[in-house]
PDB file of N, CA and C in Angstrom:
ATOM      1  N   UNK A   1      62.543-159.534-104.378  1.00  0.00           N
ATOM      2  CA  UNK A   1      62.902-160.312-105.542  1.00  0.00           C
ATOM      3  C   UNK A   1      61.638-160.704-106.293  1.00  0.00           C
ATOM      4  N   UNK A   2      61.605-160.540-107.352  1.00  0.00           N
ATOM      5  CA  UNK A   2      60.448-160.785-108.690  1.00  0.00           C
ATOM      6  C   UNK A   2      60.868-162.240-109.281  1.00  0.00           C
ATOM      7  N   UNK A   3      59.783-163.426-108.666  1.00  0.00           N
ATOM      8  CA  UNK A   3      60.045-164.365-109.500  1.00  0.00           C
ATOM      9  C   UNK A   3      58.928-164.350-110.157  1.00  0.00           C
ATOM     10  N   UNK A   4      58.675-166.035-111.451  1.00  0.00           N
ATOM     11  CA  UNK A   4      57.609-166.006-112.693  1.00  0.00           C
ATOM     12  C   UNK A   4      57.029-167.443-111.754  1.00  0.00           C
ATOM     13  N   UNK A   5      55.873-167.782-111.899  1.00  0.00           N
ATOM     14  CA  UNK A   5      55.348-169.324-111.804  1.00  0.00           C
ATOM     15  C   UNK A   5      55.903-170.035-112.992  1.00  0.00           C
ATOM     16  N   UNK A   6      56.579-170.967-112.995  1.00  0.00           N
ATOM     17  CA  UNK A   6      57.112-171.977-114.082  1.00  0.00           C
ATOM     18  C   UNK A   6      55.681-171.924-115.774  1.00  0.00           C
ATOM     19  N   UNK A   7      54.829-171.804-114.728  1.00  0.00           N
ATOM     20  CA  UNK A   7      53.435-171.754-115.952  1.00  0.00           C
ATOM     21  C   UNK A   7      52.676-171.235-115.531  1.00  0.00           C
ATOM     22  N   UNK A   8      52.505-169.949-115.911  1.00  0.00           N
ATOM     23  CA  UNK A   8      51.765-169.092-114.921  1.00  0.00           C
ATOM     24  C   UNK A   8      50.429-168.854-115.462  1.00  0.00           C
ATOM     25  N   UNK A   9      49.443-168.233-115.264  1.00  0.00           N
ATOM     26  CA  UNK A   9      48.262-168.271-115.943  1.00  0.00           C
ATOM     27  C   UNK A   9      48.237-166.739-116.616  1.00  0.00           C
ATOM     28  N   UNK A  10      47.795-166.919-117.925  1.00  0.00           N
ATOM     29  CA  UNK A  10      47.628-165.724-118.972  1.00  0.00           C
ATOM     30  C   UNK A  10      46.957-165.554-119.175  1.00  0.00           C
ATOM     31  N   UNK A  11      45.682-164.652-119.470  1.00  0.00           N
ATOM     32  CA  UNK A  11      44.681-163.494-119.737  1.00  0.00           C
ATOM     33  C   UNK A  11      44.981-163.565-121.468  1.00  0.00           C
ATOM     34  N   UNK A  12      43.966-164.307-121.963  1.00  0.00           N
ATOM     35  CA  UNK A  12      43.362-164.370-123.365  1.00  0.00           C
ATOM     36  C   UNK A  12      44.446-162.980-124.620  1.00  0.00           C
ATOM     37  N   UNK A  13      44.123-161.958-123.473  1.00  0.00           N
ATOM     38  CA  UNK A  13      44.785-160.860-124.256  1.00  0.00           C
ATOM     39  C   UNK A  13      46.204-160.428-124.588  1.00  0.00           C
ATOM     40  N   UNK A  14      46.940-161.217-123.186  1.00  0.00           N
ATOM     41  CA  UNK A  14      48.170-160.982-123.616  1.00  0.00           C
ATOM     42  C   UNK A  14      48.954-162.221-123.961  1.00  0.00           C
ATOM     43  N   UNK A  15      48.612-163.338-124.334  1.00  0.00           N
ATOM     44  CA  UNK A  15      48.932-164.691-125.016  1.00  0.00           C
ATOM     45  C   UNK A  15      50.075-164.639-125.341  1.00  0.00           C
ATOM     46  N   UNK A  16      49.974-163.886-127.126  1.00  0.00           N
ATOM     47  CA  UNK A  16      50.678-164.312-127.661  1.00  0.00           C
ATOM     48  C   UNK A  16      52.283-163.127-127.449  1.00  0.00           C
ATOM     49  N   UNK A  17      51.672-162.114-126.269  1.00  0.00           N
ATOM     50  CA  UNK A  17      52.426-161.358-126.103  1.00  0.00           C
ATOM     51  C   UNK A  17      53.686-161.415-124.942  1.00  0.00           C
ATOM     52  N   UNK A  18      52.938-162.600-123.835  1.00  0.00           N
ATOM     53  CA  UNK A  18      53.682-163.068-122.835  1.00  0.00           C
ATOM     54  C   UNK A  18      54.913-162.892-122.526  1.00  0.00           C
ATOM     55  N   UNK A  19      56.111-163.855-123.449  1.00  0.00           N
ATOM     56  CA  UNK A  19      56.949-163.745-123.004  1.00  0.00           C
ATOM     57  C   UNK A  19      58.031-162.799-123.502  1.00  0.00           C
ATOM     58  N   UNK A  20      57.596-161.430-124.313  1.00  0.00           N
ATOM     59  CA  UNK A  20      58.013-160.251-123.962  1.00  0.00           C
ATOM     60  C   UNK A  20      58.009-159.331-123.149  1.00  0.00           C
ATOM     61  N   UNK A  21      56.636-159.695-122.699  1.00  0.00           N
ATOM     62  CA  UNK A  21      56.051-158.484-121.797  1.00  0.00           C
ATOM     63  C   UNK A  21      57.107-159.351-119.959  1.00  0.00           C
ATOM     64  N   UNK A  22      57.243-161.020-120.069  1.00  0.00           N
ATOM     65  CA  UNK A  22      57.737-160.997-118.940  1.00  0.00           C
ATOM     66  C   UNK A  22      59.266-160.384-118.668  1.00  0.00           C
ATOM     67  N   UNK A  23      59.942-160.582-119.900  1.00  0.00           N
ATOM     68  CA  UNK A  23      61.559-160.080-119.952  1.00  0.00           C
ATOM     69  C   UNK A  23      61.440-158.656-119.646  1.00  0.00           C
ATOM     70  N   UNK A  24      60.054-157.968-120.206  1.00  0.00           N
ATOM     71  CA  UNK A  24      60.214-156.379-119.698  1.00  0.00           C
ATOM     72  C   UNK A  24      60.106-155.923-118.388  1.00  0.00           C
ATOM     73  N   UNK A  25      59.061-157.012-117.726  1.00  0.00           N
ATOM     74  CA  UNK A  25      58.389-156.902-116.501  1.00  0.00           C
ATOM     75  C   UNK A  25      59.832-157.144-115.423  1.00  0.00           C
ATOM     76  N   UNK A  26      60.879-157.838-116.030  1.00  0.00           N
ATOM     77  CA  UNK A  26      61.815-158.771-114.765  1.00  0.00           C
ATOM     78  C   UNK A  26      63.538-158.040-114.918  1.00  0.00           C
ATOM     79  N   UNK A  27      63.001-156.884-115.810  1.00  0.00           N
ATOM     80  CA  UNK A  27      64.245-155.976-116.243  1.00  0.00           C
ATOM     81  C   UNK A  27      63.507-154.590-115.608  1.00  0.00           C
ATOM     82  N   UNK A  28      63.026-154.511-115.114  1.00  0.00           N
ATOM     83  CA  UNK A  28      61.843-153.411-114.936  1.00  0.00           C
ATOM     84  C   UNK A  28      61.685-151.701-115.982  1.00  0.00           C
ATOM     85  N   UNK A  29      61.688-152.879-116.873  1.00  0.00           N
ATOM     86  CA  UNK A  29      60.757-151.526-117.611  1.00  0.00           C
ATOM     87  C   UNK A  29      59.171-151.347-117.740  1.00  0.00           C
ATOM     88  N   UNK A  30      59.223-150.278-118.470  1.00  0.00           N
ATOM     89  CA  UNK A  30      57.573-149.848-118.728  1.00  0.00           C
ATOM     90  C   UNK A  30      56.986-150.776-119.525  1.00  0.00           C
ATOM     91  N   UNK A  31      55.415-151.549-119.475  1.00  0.00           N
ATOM     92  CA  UNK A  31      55.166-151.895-120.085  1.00  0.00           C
ATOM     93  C   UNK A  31      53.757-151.144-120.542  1.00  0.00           C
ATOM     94  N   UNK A  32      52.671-151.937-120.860  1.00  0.00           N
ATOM     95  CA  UNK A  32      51.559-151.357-121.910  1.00  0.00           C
ATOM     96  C   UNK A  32      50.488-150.813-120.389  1.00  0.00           C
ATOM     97  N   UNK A  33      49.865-149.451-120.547  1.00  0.00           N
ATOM     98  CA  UNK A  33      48.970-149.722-119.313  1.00  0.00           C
ATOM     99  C   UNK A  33      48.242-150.371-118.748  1.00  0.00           C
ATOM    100  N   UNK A  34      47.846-150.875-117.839  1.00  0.00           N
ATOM    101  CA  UNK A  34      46.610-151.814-117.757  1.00  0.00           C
ATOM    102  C   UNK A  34      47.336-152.639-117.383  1.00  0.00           C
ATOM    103  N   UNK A  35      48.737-153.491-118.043  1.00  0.00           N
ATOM    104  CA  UNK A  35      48.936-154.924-117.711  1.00  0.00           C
ATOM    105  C   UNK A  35      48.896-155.186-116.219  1.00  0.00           C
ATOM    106  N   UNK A  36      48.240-156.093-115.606  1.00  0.00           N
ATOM    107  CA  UNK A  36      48.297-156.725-114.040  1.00  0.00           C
ATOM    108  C   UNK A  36      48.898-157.999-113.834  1.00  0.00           C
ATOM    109  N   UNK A  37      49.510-157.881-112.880  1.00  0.00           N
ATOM    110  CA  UNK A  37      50.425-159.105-112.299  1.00  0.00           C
ATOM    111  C   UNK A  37      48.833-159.948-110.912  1.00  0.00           C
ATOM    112  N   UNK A  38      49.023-160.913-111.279  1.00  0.00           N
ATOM    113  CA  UNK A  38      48.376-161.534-110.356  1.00  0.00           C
ATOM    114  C   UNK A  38      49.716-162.253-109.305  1.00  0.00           C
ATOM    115  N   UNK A  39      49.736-162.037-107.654  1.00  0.00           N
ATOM    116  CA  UNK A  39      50.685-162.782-107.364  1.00  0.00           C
ATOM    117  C   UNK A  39      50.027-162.650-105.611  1.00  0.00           C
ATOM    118  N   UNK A  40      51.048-163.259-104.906  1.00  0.00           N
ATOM    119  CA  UNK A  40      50.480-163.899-103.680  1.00  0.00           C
ATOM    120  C   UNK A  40      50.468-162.619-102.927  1.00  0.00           C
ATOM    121  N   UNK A  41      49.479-162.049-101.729  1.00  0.00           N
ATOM    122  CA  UNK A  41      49.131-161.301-101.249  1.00  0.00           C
ATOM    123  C   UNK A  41      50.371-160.588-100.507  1.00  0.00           C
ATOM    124  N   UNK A  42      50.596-159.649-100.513  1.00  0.00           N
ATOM    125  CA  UNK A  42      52.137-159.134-100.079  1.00  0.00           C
ATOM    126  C   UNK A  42      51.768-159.232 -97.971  1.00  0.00           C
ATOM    127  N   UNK A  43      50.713-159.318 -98.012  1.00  0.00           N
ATOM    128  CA  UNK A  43      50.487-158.964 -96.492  1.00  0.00           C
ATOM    129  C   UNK A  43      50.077-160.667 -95.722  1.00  0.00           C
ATOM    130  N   UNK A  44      50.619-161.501 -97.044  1.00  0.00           N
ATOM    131  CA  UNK A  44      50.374-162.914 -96.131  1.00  0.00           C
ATOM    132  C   UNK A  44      49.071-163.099 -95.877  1.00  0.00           C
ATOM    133  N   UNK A  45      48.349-162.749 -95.683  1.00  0.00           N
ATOM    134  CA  UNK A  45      47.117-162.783 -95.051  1.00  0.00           C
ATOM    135  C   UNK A  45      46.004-163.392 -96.018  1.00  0.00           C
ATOM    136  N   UNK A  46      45.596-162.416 -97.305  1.00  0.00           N
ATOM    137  CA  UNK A  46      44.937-162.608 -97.544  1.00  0.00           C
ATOM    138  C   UNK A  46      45.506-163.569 -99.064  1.00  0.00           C
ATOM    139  N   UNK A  47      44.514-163.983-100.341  1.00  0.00           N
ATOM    140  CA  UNK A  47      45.099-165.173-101.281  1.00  0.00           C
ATOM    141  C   UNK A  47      45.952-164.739-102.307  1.00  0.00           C
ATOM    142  N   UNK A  48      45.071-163.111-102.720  1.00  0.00           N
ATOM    143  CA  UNK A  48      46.359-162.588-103.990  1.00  0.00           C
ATOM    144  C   UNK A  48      46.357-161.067-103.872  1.00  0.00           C
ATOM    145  N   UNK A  49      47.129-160.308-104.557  1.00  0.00           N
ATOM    146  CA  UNK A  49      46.840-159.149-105.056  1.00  0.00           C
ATOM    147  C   UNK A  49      46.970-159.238-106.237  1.00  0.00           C
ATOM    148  N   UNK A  50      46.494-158.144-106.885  1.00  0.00           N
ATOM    149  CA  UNK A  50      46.288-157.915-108.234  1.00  0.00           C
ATOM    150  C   UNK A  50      47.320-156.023-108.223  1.00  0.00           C
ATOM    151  N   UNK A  51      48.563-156.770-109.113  1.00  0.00           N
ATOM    152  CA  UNK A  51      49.354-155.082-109.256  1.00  0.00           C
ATOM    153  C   UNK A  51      49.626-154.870-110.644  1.00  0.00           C
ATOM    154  N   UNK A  52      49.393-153.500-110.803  1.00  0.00           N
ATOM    155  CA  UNK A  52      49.884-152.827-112.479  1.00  0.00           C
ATOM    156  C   UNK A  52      51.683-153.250-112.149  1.00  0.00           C
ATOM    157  N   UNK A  53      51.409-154.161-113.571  1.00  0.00           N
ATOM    158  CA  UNK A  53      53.049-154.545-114.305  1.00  0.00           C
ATOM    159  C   UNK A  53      54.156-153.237-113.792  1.00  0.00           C
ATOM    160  N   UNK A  54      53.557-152.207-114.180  1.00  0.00           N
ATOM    161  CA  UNK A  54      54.307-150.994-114.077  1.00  0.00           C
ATOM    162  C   UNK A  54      54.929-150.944-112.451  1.00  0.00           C
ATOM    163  N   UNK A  55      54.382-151.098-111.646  1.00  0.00           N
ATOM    164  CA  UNK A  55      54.890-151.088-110.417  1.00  0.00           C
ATOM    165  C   UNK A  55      56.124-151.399-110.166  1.00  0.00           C
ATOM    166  N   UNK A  56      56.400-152.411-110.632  1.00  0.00           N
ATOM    167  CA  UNK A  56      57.760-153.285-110.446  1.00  0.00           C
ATOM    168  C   UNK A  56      58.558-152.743-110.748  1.00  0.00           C
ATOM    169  N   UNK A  57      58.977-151.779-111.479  1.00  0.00           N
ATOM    170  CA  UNK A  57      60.231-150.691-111.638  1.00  0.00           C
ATOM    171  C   UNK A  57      60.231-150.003-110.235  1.00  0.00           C
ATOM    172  N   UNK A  58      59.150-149.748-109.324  1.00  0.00           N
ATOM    173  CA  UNK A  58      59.833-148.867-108.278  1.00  0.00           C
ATOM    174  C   UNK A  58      60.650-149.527-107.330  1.00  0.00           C
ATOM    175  N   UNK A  59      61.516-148.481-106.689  1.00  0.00           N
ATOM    176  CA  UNK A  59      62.271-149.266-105.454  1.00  0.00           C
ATOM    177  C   UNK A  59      61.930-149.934-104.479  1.00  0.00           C
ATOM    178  N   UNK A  60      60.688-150.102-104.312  1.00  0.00           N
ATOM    179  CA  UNK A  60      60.004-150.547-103.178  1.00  0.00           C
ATOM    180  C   UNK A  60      59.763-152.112-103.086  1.00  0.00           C
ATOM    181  N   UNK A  61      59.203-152.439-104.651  1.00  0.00           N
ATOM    182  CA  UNK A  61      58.999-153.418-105.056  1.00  0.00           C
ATOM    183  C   UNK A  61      60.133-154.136-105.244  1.00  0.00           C
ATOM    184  N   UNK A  62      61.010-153.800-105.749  1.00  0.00           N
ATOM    185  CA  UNK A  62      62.182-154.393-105.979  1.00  0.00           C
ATOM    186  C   UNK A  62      62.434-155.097-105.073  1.00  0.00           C
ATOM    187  N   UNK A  63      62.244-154.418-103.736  1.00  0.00           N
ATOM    188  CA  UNK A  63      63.124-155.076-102.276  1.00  0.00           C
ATOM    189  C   UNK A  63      62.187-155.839-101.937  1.00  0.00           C
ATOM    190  N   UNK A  64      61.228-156.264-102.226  1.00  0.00           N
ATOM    191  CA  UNK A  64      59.223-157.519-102.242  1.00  0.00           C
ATOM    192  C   UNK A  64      59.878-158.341-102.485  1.00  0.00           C
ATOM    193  N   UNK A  65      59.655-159.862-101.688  1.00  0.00           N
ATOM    194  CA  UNK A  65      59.550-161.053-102.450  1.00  0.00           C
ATOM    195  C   UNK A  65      58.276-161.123-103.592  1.00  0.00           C
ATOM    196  N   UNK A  66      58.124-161.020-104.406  1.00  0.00           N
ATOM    197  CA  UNK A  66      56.981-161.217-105.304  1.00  0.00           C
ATOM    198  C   UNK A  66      57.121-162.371-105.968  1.00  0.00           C
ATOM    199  N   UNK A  67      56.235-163.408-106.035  1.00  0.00           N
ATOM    200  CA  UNK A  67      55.926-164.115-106.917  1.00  0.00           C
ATOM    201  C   UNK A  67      54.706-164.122-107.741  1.00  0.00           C
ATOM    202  N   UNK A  68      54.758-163.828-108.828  1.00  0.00           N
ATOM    203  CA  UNK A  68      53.380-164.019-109.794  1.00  0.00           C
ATOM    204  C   UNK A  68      53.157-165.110-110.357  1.00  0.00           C
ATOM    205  N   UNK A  69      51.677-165.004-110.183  1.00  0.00           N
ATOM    206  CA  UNK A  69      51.145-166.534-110.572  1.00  0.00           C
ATOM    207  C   UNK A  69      50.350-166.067-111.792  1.00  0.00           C
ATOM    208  N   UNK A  70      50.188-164.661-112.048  1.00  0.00           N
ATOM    209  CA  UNK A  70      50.113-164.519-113.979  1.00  0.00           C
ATOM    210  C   UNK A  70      50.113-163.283-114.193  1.00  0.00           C
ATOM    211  N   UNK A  71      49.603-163.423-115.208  1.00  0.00           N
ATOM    212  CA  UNK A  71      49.615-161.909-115.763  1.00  0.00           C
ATOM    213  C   UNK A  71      48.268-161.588-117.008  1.00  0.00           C
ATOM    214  N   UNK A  72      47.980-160.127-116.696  1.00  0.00           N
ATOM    215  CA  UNK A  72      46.494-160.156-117.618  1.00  0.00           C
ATOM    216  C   UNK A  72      46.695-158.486-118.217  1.00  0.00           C
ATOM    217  N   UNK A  73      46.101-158.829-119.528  1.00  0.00           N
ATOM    218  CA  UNK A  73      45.855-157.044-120.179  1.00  0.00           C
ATOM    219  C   UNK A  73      44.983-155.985-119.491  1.00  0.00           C
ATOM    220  N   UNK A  74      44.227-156.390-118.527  1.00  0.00           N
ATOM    221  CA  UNK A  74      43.499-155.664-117.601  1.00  0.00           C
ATOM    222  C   UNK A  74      43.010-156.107-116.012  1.00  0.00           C
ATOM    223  N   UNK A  75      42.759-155.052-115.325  1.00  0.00           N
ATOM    224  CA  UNK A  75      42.333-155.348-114.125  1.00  0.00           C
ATOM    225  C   UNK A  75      41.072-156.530-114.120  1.00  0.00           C
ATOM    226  N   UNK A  76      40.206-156.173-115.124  1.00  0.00           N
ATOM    227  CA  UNK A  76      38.982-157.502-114.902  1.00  0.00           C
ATOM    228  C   UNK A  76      39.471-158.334-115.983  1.00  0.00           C
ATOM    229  N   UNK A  77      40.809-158.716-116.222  1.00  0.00           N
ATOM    230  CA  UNK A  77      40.563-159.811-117.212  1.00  0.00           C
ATOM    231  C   UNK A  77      41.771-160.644-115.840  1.00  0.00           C
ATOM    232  N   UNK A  78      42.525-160.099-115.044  1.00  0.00           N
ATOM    233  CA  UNK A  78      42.913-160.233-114.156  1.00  0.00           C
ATOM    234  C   UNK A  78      41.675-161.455-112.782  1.00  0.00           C
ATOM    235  N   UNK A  79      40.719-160.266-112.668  1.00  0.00           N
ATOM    236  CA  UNK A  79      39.880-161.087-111.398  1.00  0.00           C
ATOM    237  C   UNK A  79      39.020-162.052-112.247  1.00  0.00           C
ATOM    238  N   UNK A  80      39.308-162.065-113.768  1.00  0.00           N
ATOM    239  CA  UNK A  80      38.293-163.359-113.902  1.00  0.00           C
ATOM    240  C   UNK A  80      39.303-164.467-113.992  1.00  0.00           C
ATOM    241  N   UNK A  81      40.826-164.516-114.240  1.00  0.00           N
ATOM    242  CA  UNK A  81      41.735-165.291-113.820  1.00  0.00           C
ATOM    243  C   UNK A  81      41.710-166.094-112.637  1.00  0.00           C
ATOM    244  N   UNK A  82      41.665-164.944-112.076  1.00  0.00           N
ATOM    245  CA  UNK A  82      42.088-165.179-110.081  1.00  0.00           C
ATOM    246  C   UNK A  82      40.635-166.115-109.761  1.00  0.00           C
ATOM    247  N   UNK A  83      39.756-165.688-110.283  1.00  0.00           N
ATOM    248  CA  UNK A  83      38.286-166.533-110.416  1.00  0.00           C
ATOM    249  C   UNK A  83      38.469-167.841-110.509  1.00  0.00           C
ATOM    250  N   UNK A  84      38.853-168.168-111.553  1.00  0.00           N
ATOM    251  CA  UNK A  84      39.327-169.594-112.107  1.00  0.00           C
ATOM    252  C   UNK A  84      40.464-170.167-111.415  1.00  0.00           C
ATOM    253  N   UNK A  85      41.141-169.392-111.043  1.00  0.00           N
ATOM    254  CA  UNK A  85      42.238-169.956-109.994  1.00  0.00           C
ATOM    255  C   UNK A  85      42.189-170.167-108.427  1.00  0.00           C
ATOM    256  N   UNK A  86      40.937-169.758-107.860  1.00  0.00           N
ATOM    257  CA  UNK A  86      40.426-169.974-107.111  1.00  0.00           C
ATOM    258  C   UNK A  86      39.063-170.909-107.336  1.00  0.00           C
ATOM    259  N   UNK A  87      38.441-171.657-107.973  1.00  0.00           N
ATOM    260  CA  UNK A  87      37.642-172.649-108.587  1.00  0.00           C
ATOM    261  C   UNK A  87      38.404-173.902-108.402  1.00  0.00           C
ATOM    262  N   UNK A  88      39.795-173.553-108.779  1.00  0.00           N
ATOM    263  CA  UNK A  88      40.824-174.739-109.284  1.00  0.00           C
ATOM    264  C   UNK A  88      40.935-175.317-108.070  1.00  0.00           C
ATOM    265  N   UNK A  89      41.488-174.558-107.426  1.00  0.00           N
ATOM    266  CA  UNK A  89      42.071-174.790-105.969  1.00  0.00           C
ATOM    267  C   UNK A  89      40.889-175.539-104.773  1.00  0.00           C
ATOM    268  N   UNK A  90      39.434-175.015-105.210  1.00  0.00           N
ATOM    269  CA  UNK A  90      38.447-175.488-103.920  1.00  0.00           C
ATOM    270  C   UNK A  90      37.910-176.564-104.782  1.00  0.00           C
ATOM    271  N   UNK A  91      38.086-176.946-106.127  1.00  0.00           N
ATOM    272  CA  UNK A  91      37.358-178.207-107.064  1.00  0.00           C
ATOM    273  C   UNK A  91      38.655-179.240-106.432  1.00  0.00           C
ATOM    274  N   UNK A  92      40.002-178.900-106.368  1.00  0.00           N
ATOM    275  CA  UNK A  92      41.226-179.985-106.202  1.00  0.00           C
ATOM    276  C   UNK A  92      40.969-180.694-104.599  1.00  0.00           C
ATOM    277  N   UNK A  93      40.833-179.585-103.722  1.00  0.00           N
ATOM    278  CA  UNK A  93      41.160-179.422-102.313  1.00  0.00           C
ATOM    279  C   UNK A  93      40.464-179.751-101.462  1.00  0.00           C
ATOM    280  N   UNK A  94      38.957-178.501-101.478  1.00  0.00           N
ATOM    281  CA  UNK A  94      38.402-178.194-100.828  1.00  0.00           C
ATOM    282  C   UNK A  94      38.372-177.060-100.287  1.00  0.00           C
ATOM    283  N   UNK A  95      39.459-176.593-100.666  1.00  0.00           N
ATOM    284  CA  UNK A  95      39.521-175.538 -99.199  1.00  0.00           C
ATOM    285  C   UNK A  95      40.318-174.381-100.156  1.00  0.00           C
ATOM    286  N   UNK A  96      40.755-173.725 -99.712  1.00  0.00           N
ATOM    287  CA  UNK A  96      41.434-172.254-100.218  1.00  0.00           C
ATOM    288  C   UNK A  96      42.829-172.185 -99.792  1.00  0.00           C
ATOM    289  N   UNK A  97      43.862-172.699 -99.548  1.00  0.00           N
ATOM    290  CA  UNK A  97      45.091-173.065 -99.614  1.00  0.00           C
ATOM    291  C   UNK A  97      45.749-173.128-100.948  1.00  0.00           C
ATOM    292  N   UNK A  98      45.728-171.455-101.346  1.00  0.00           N
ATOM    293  CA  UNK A  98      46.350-171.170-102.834  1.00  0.00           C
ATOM    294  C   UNK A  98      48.036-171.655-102.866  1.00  0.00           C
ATOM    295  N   UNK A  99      48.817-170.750-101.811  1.00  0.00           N
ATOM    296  CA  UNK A  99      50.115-170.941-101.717  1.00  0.00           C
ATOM    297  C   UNK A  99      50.410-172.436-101.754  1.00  0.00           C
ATOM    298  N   UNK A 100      49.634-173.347-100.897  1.00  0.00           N
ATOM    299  CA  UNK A 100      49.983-175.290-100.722  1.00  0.00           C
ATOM    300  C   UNK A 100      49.875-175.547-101.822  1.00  0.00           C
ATOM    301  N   UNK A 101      48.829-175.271-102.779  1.00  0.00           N
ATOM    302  CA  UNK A 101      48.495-175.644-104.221  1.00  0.00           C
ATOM    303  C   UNK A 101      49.398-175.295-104.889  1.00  0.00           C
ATOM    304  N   UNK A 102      49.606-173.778-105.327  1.00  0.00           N
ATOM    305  CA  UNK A 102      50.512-173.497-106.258  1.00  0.00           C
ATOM    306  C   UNK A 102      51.905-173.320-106.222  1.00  0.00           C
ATOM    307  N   UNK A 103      52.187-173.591-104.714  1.00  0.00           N
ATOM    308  CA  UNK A 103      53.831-173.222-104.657  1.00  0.00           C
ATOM    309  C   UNK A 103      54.300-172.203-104.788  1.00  0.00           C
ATOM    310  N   UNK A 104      55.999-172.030-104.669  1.00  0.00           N
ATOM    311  CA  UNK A 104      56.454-170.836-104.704  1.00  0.00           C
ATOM    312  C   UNK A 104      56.924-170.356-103.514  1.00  0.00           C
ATOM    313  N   UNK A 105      56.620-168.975-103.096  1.00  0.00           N
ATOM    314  CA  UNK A 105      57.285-168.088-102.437  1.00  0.00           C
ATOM    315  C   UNK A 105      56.422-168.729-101.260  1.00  0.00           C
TER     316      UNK A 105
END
């Protein structure tokens, strides 16, 4: 199942494009290349992965709990997100406890 973070964090580039690109992303169609989902590490283990939007149409994914915590027009506009979202989390905390922080899945 593909859920959204209530306010998820956006990548400068796709702003004002957001909440089309999420109705495309959660219907699984194609979107623009490049777009990346930032969301919690599928293997538990580690804090995030970073996946092409496009993914989410396959069957595989479908059957994923996924939650994304954003979305970016590229892979490095992506890890400078995840950057800042990991800043957030050890400036609040201390520590690296993304999931306690941000909730969700």
């Amino acid at each position: 199942m593909l859920s959204f973070r209530a306010n998820p964090f956006v990548g400068e580039s796709v702003k004002e494009k957001y909440q089309k690109l999420e109705a495309r992303i959660r219907d699984g169609k194609r979107v623009k290349k490049g777009i990346t989902l930032i969301v919690y590490a599928i293997n538990g283990k580690d804090l995030f992965d970073l996946l092409p939007a496009n993914e989410m149409k396959f069957p595989l994914r479908k059957k994923q709990d996924i939650y994304v915590l954003g979305v970016a027009g590229s892979r490095k506009e992506a890890m400078e997100l995840v950057q800042g979202m990991v800043m957030e989390v050890y400036g609040q905390t201390g520590g690296f406890d993304v999931r306690g922080y941000f909730g969700g899945l």
